[in-house]
N, C-alpha and C. Protein backbone atom coordinates (compact mmCIF):
# COMPACT_ATOMS: atom_id res chain seq x y z
N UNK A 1 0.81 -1.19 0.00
CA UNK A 1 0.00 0.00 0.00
C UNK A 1 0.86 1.26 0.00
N UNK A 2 2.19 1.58 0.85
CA UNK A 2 2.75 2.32 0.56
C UNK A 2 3.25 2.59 -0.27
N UNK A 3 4.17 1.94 -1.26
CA UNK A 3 4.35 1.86 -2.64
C UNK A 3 3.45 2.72 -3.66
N UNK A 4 2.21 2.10 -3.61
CA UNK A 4 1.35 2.74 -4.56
C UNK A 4 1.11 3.94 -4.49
N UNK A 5 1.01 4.34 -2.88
CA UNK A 5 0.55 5.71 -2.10
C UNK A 5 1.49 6.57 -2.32
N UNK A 6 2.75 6.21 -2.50
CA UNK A 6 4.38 7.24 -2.69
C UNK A 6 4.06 7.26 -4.15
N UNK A 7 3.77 6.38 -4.90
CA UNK A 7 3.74 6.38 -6.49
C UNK A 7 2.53 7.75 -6.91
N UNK A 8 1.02 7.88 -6.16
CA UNK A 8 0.28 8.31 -6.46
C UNK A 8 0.77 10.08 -6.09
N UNK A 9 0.78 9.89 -4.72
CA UNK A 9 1.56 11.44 -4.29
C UNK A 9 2.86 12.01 -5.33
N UNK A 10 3.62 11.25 -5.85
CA UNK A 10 4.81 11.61 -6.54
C UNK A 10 4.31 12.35 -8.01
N UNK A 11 3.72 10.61 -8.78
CA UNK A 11 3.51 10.94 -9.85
C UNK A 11 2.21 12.09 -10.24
N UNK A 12 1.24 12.11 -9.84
CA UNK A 12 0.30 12.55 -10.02
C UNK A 12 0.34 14.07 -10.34
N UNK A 13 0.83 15.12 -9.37
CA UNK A 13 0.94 16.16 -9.49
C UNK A 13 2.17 16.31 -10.64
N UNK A 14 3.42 15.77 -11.08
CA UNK A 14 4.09 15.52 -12.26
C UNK A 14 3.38 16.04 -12.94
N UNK A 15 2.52 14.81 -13.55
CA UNK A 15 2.05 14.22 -14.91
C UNK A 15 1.02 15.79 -14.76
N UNK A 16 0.48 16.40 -13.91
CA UNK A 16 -0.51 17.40 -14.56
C UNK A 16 0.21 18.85 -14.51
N UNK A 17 1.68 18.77 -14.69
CA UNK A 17 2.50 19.61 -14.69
C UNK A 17 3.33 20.52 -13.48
N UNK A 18 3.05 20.00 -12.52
CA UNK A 18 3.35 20.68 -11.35
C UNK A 18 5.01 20.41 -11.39
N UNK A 19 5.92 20.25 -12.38
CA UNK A 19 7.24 20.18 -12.41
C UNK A 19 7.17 20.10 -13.58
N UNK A 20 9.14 20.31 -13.96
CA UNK A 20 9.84 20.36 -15.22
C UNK A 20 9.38 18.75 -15.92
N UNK A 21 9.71 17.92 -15.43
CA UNK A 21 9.81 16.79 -15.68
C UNK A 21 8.32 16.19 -15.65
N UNK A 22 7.53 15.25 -16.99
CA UNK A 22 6.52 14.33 -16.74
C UNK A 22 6.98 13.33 -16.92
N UNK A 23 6.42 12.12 -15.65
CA UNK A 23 6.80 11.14 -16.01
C UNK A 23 6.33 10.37 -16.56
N UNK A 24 4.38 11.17 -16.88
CA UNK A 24 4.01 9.62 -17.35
C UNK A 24 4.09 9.53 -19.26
N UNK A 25 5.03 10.80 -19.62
CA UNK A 25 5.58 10.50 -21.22
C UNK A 25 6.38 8.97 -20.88
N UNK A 26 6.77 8.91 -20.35
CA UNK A 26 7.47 7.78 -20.62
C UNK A 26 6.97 6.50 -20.31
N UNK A 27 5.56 6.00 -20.14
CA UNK A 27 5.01 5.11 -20.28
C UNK A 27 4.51 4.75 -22.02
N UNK A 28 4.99 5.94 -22.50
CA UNK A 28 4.57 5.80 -23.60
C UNK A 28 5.56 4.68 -24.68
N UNK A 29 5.71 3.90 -24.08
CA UNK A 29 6.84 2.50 -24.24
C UNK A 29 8.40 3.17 -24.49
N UNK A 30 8.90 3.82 -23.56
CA UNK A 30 10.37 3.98 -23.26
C UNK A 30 10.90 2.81 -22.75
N UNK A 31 12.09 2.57 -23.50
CA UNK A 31 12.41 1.44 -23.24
C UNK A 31 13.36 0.81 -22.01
N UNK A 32 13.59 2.23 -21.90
CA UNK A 32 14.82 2.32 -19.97
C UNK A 32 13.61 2.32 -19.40
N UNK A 33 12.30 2.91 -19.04
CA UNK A 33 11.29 3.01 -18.03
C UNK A 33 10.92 1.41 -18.17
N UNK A 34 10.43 0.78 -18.86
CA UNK A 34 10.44 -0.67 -19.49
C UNK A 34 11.16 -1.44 -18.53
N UNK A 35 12.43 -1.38 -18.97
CA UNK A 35 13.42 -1.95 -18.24
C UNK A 35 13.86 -1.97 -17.02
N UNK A 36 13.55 -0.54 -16.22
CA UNK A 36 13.51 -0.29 -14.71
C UNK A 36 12.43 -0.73 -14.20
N UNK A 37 11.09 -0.92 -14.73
CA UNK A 37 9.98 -1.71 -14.59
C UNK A 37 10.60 -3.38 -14.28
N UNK A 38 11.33 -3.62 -15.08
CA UNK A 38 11.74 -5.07 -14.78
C UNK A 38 12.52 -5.60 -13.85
N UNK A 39 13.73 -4.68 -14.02
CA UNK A 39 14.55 -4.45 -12.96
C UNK A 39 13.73 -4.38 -11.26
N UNK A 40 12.39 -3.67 -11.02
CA UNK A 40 12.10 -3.44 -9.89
C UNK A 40 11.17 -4.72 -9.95
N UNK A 41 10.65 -5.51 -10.80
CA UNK A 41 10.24 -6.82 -10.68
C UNK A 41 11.18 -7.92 -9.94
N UNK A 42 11.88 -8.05 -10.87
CA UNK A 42 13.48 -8.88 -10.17
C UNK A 42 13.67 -8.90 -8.98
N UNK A 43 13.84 -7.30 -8.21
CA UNK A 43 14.04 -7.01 -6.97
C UNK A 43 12.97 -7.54 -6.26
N UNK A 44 11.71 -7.00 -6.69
CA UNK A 44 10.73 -7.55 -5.73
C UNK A 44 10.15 -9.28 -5.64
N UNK A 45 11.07 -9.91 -6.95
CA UNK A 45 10.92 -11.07 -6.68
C UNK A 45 11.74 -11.60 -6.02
N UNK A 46 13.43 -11.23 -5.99
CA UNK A 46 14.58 -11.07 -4.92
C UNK A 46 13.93 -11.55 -3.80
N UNK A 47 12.87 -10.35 -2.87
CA UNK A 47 12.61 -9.90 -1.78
C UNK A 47 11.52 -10.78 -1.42
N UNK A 48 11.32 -11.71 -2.10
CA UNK A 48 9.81 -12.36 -2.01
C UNK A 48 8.18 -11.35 -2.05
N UNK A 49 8.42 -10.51 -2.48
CA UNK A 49 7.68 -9.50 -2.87
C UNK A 49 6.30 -10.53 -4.29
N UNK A 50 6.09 -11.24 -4.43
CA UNK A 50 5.35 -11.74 -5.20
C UNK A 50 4.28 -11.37 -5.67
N UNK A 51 3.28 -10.82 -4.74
CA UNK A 51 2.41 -9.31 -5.28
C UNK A 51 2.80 -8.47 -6.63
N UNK A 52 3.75 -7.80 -5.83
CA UNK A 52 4.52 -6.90 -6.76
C UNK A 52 4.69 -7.48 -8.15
N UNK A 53 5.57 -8.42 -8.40
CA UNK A 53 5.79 -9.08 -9.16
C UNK A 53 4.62 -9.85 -9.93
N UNK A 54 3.35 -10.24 -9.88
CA UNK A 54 2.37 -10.32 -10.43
C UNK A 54 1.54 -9.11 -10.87
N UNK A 55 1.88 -7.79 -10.35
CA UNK A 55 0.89 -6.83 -10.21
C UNK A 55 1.59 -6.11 -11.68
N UNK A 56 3.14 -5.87 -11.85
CA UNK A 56 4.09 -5.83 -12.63
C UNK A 56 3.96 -6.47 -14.03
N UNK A 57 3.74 -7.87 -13.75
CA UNK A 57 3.91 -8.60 -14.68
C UNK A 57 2.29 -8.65 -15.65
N UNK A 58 1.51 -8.81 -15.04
CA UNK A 58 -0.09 -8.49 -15.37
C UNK A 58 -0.59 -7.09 -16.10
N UNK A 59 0.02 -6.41 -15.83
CA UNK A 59 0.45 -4.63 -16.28
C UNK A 59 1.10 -4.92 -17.24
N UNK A 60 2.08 -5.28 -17.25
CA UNK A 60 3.02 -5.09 -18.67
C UNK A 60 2.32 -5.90 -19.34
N UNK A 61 1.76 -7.18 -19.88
CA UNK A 61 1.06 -8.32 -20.34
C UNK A 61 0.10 -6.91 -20.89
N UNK A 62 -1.12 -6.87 -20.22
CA UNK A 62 -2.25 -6.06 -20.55
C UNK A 62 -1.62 -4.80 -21.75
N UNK A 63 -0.91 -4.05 -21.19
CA UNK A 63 -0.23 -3.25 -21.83
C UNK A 63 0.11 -3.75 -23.14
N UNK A 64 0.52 -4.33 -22.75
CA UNK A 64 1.66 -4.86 -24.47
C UNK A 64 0.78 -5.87 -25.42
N UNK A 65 -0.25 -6.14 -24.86
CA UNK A 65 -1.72 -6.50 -25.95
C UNK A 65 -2.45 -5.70 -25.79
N UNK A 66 -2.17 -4.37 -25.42
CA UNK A 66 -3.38 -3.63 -25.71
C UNK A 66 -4.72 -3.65 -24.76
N UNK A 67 -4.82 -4.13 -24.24
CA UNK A 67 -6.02 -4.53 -22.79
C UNK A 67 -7.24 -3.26 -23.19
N UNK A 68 -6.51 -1.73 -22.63
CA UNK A 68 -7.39 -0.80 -22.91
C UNK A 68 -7.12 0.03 -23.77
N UNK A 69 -7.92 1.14 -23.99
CA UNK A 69 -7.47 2.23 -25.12
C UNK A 69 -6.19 2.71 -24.79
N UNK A 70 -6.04 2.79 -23.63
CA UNK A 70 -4.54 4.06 -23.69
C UNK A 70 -3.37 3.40 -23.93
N UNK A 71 -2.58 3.40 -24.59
CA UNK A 71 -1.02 3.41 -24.94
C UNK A 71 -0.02 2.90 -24.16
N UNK A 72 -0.47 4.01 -22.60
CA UNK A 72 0.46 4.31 -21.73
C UNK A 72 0.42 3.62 -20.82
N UNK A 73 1.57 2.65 -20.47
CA UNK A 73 1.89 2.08 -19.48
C UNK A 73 1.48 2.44 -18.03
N UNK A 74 1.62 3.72 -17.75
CA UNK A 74 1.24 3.84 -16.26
C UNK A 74 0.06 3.62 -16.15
N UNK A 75 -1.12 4.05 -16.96
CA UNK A 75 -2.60 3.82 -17.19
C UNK A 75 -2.36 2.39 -17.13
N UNK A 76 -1.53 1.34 -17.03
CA UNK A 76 -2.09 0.07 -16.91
C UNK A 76 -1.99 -0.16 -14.64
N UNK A 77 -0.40 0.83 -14.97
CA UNK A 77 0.19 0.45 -13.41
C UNK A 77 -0.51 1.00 -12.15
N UNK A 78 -0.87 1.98 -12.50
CA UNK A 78 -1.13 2.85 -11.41
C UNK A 78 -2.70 3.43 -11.76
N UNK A 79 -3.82 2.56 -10.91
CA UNK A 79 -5.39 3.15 -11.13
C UNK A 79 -5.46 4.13 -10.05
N UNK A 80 -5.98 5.27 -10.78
CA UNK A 80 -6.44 6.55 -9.83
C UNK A 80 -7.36 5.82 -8.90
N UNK A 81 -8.21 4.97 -8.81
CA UNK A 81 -8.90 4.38 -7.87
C UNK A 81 -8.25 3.68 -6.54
N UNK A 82 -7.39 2.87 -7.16
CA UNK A 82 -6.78 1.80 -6.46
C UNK A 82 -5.25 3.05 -5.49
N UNK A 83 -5.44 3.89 -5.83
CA UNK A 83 -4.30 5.08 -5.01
C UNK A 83 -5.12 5.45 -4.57
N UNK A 84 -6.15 6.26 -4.46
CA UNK A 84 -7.40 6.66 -3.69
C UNK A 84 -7.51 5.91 -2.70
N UNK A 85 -8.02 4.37 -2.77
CA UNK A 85 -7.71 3.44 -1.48
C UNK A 85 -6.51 3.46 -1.37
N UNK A 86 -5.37 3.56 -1.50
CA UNK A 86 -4.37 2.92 -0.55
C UNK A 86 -3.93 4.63 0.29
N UNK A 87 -4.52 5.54 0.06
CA UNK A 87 -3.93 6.84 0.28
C UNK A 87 -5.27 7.08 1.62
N UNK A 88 -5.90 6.00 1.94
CA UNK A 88 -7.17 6.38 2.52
C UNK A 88 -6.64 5.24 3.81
N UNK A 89 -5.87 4.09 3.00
CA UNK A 89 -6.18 3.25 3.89
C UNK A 89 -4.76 3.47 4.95
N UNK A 90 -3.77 4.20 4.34
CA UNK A 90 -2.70 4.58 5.30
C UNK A 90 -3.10 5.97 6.42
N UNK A 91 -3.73 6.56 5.89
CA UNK A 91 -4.26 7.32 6.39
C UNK A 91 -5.56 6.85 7.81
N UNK A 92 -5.79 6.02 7.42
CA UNK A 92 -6.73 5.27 8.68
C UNK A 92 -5.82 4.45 9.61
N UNK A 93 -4.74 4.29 8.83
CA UNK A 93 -4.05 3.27 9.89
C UNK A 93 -3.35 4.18 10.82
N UNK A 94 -3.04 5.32 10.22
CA UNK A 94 -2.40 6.43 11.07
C UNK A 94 -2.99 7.18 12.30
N UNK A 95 -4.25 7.20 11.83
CA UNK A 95 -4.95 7.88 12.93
C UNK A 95 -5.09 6.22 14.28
N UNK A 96 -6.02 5.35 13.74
CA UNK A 96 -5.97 4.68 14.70
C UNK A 96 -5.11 3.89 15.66
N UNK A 97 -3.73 4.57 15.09
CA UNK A 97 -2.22 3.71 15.47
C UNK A 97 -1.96 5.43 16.58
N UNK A 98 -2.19 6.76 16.25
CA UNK A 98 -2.27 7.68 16.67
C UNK A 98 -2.84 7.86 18.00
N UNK A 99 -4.53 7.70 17.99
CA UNK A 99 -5.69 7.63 18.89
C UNK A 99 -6.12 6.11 19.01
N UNK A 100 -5.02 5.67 20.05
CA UNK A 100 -5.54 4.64 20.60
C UNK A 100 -5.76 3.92 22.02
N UNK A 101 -6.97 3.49 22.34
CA UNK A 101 -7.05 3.34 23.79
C UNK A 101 -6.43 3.44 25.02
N UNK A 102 -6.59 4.51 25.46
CA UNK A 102 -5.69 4.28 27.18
C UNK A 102 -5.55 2.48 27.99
N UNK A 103 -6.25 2.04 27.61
CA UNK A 103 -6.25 0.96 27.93
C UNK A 103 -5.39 -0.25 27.39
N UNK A 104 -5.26 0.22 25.91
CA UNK A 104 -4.50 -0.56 25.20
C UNK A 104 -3.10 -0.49 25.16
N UNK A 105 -2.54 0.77 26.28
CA UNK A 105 -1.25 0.94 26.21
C UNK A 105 -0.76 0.58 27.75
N UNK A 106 0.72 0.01 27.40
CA UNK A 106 0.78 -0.53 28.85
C UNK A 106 1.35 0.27 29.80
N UNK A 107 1.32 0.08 30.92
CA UNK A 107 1.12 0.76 32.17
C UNK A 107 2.66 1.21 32.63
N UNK A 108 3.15 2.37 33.12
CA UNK A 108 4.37 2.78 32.84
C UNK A 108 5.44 2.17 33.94
């Protein structure tokens, strides 16, 4: 969830110009972004990360037959929906890890 949540906060404001640099031109099949895509597969299969590595691999697949209209790779990686939840759900974990029972903490 964090992953996605650093991905959504990062990229998002990018891509609608809020800096020099967009990153999501380069979903537009760059072939180093491609490749660092794979590269961070590897790693996360390294790490036993297997999620990752299906979530990766299912994305690029879709992508590279075409799945939906858009072109662009990140439109396969990263759903404005699916960052919405994970940006909601760290955010809940924060507060209730924050505000939590006098009772539930132990006694000094």
């Amino acid at each position: 969830m964090a992953l996605i949540a650093l991905a959504a906060v990062t990229l998002y404001p990018l891509a609608l110009g809020f800096g020099a640099f967009d990153p999501y031109r380069l979903g537009y099949g760059n072939w180093l972004f491609v490749a660092m895509l794979m590269l961070a597969a590897l790693a996360a299969w390294f790490w036993k990360n297997y999620l990752i590595v299906l979530c990766i691999a299912l994305a690029t697949l879709a992508w590279a037959t075409g799945w939906y209209e858009s072109g662009n790779l990140w439109d396969y990686l990263l759903d404005p929906f699916v960052s919405i939840y994970a940006l909601a759900a760290i955010m809940s974990h924060a507060v209730k890890t924050l505000v939590k029972p006098q009772r539930d903490r132990p006694a000094p």
